[in-house]
N, C-alpha and C. Protein backbone atom coordinates (compact mmCIF):
# COMPACT_ATOMS: atom_id res chain seq x y z
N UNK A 1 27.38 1.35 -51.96
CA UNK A 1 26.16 0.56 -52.12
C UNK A 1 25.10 1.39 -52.82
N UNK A 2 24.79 0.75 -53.58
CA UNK A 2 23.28 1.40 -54.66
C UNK A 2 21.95 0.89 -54.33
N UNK A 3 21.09 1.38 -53.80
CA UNK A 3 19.56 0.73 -53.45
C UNK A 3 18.93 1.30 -54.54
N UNK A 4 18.00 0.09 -55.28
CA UNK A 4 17.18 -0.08 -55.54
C UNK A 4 15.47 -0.14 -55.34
N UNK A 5 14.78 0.26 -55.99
CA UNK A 5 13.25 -0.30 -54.98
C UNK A 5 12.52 -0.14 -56.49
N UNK A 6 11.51 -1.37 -56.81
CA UNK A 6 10.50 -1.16 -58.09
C UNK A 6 9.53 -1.95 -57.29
N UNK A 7 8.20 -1.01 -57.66
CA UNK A 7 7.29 -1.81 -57.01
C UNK A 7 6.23 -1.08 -58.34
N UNK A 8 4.51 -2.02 -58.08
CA UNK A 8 4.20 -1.55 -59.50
C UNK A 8 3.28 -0.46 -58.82
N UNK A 9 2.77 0.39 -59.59
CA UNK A 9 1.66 1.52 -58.81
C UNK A 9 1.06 1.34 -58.09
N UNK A 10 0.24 0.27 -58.11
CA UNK A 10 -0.89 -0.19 -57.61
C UNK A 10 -0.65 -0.79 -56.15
N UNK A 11 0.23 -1.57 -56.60
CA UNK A 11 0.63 -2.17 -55.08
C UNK A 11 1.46 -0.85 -54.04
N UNK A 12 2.54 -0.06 -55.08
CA UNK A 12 2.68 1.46 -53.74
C UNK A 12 1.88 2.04 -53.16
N UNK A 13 1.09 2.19 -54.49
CA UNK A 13 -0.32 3.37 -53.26
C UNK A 13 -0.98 1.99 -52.35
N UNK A 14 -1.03 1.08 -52.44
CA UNK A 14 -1.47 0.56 -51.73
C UNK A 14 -0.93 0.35 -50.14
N UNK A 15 0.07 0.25 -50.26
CA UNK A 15 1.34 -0.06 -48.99
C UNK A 15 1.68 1.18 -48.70
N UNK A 16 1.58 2.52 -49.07
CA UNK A 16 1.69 3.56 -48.92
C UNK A 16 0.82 4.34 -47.90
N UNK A 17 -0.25 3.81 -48.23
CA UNK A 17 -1.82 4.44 -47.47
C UNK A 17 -2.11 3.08 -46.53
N UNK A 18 -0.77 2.13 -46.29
CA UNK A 18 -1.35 1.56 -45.32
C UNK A 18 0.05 1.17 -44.18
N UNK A 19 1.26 2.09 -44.76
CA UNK A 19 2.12 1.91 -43.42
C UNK A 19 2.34 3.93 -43.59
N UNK A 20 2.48 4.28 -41.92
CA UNK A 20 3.01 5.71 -42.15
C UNK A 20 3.62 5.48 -41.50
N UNK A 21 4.90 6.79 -41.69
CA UNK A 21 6.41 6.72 -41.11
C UNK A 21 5.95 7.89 -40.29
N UNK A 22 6.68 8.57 -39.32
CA UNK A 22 6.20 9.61 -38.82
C UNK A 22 6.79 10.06 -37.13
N UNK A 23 7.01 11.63 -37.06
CA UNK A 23 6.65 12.20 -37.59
C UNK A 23 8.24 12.91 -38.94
N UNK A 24 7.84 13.55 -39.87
CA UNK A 24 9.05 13.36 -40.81
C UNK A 24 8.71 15.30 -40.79
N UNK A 25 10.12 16.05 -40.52
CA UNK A 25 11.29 15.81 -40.56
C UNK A 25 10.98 15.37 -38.64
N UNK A 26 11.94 14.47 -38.82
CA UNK A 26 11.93 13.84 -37.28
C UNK A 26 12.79 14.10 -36.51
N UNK A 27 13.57 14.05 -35.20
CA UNK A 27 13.89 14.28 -34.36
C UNK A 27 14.57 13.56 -33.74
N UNK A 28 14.34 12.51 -32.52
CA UNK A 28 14.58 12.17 -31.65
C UNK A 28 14.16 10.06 -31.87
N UNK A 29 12.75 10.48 -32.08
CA UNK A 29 12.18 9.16 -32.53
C UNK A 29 11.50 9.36 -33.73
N UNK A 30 10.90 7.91 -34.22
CA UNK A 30 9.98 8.44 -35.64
C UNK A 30 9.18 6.87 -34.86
N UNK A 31 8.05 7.35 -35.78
CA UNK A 31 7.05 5.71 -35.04
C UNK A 31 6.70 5.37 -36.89
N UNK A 32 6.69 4.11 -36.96
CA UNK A 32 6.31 3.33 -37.82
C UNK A 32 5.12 2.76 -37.81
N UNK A 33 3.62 2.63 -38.03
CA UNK A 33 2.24 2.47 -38.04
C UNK A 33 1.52 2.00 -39.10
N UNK A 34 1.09 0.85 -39.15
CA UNK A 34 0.52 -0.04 -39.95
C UNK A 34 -0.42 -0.62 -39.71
N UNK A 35 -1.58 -0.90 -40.89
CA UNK A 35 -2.46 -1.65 -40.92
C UNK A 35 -2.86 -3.05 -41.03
N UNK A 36 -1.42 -3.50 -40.91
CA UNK A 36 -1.14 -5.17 -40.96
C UNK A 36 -0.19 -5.49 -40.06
N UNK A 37 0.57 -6.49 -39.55
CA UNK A 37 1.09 -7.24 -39.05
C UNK A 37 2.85 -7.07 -39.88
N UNK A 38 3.54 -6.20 -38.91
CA UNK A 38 4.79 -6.31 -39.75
C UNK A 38 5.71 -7.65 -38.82
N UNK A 39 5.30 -8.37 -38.43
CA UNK A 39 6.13 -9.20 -37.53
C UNK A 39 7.28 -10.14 -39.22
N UNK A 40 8.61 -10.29 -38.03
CA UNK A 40 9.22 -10.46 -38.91
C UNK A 40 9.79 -10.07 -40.10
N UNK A 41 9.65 -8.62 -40.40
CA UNK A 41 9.91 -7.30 -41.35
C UNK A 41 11.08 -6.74 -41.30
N UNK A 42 12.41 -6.74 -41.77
CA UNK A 42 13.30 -6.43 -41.46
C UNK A 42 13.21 -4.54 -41.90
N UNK A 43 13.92 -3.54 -40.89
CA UNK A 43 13.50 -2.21 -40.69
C UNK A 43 15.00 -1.68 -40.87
N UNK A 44 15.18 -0.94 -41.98
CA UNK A 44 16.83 -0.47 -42.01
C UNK A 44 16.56 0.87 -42.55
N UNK A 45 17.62 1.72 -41.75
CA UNK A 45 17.86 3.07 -42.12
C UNK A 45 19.35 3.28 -42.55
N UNK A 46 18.92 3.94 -43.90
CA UNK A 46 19.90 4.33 -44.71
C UNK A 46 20.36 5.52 -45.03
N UNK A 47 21.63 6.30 -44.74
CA UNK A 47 21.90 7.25 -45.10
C UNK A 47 21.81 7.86 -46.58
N UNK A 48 22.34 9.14 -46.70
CA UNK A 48 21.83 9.68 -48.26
C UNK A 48 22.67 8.60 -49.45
N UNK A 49 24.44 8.23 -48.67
CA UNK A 49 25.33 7.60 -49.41
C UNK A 49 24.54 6.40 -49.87
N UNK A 50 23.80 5.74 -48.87
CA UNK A 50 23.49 4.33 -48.90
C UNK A 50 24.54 3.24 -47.61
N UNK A 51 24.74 4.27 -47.02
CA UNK A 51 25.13 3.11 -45.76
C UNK A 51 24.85 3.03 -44.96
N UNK A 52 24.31 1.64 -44.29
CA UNK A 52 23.32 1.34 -43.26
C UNK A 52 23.58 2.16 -42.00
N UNK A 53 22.91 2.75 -41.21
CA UNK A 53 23.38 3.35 -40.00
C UNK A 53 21.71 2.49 -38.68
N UNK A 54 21.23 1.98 -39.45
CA UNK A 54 20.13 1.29 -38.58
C UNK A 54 19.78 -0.11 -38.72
N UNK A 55 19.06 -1.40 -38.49
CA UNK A 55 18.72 -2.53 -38.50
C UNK A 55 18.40 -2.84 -37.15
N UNK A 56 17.28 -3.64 -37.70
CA UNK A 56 16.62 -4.20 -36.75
C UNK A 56 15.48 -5.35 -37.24
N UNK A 57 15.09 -6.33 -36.74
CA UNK A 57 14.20 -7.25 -37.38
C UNK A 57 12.81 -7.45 -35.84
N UNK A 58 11.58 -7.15 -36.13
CA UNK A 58 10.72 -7.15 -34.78
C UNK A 58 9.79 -9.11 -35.00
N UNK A 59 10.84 -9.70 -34.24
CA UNK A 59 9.82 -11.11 -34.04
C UNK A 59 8.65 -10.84 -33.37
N UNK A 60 8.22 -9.65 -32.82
CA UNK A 60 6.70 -9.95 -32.29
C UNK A 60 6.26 -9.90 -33.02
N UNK A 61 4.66 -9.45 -32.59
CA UNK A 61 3.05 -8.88 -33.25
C UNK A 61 3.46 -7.94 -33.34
N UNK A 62 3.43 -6.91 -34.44
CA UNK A 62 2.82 -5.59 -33.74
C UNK A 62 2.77 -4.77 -34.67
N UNK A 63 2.17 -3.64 -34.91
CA UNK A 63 1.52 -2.42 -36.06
C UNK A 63 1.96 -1.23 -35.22
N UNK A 64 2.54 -1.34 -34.62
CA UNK A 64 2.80 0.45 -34.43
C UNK A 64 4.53 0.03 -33.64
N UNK A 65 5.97 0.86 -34.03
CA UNK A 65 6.77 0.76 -33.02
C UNK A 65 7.60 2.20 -33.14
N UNK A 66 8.21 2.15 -32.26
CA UNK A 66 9.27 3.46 -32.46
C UNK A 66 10.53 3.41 -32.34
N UNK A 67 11.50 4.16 -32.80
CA UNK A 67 12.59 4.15 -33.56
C UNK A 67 13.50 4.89 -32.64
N UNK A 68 14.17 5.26 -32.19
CA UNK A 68 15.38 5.96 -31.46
C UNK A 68 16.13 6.51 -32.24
N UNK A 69 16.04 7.71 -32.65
CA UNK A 69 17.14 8.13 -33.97
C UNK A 69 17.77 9.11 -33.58
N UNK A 70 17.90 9.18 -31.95
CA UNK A 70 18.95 10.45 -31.80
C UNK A 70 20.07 10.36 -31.63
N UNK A 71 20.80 9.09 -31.91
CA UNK A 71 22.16 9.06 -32.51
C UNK A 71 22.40 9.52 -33.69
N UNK A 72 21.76 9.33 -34.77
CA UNK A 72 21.73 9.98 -36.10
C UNK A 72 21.98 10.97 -36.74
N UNK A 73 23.29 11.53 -37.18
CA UNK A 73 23.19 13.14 -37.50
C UNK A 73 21.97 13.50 -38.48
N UNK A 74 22.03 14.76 -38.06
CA UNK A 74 21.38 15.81 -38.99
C UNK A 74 21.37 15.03 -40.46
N UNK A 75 20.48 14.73 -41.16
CA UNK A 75 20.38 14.73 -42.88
C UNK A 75 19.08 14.02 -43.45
N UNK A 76 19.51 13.31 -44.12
CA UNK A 76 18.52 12.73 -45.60
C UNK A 76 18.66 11.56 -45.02
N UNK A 77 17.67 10.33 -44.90
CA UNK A 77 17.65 9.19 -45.01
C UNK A 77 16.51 8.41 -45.36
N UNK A 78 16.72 6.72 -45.59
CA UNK A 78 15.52 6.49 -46.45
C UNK A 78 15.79 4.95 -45.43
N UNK A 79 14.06 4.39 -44.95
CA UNK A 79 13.82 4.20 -43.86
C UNK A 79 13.25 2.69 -45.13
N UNK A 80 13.75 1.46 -45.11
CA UNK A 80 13.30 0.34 -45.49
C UNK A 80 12.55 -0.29 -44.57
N UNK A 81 11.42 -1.11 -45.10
CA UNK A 81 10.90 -2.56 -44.27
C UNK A 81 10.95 -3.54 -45.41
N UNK A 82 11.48 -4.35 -45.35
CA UNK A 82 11.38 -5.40 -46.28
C UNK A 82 11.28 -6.81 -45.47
N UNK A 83 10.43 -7.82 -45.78
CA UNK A 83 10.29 -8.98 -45.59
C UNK A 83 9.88 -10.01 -46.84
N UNK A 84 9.31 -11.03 -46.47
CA UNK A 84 8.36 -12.14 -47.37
C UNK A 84 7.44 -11.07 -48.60
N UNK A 85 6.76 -10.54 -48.44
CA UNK A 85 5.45 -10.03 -48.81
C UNK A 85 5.89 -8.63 -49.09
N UNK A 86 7.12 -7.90 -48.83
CA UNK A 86 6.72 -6.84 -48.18
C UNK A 86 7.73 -5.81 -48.64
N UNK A 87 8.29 -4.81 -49.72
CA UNK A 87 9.53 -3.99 -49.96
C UNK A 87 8.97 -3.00 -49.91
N UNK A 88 9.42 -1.90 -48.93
CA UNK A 88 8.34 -0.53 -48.66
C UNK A 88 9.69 0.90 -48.58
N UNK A 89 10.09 1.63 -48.87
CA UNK A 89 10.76 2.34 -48.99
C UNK A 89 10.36 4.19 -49.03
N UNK A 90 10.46 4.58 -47.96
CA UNK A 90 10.08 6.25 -47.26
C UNK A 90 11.37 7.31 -47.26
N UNK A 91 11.51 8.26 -47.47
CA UNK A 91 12.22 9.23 -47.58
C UNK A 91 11.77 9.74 -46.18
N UNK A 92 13.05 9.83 -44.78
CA UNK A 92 12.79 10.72 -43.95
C UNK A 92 14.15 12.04 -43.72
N UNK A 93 13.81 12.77 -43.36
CA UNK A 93 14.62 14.48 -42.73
C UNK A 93 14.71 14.35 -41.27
N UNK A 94 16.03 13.80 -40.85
CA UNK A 94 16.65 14.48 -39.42
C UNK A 94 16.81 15.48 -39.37
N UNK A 95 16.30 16.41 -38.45
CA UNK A 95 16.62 17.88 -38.00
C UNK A 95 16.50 18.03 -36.57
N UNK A 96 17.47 18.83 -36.42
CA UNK A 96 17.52 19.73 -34.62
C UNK A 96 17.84 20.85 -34.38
């Protein structure tokens, strides 16, 4: 699988400076934190290959959640939210 992501400048820095991933290189959990309403946002973590090792979709409210990633080996992965409105794409570092 090959991922893609084009978004135009304006709108990255924008969605950039208004969801943080964190904390990166991460651990155990990572929390996701936003200035809007991700309800309904589908949340997938992708290994370096490109194969899914996470999903999840949050029907509540909510701007802040956290992630459980200590099943996850050690490496490179890249942490999607995509919905309606919404293709956001973060580079995170598992380490222990």
């Amino acid at each position: 699988n090959t991922i893609f992501f084009m978004m135009s400048s304006a709108t990255e820095k924008k969605i950039n400076s208004e969801i943080k991933i964190f904390p990166n290189p991460a651990n155990k959990l990572i929390t996701i934190q936003s200035s809007f309403n991700l309800c309904n946002n589908e949340i997938t973590i992708y290994d370096i290959q490109g194969n899914e090792m996470l999903k999840l979709v949050q029907h509540d409210v909510w701007n802040n959640i956290s992630i459980d990633i200590s099943n996850l080996p050690t490496g490179l992965y890249f942490v999607t939210i995509n919905g309606k409105e919404l293709n956001y794409n973060k580079k995170i570092v598992i380490s222990r």
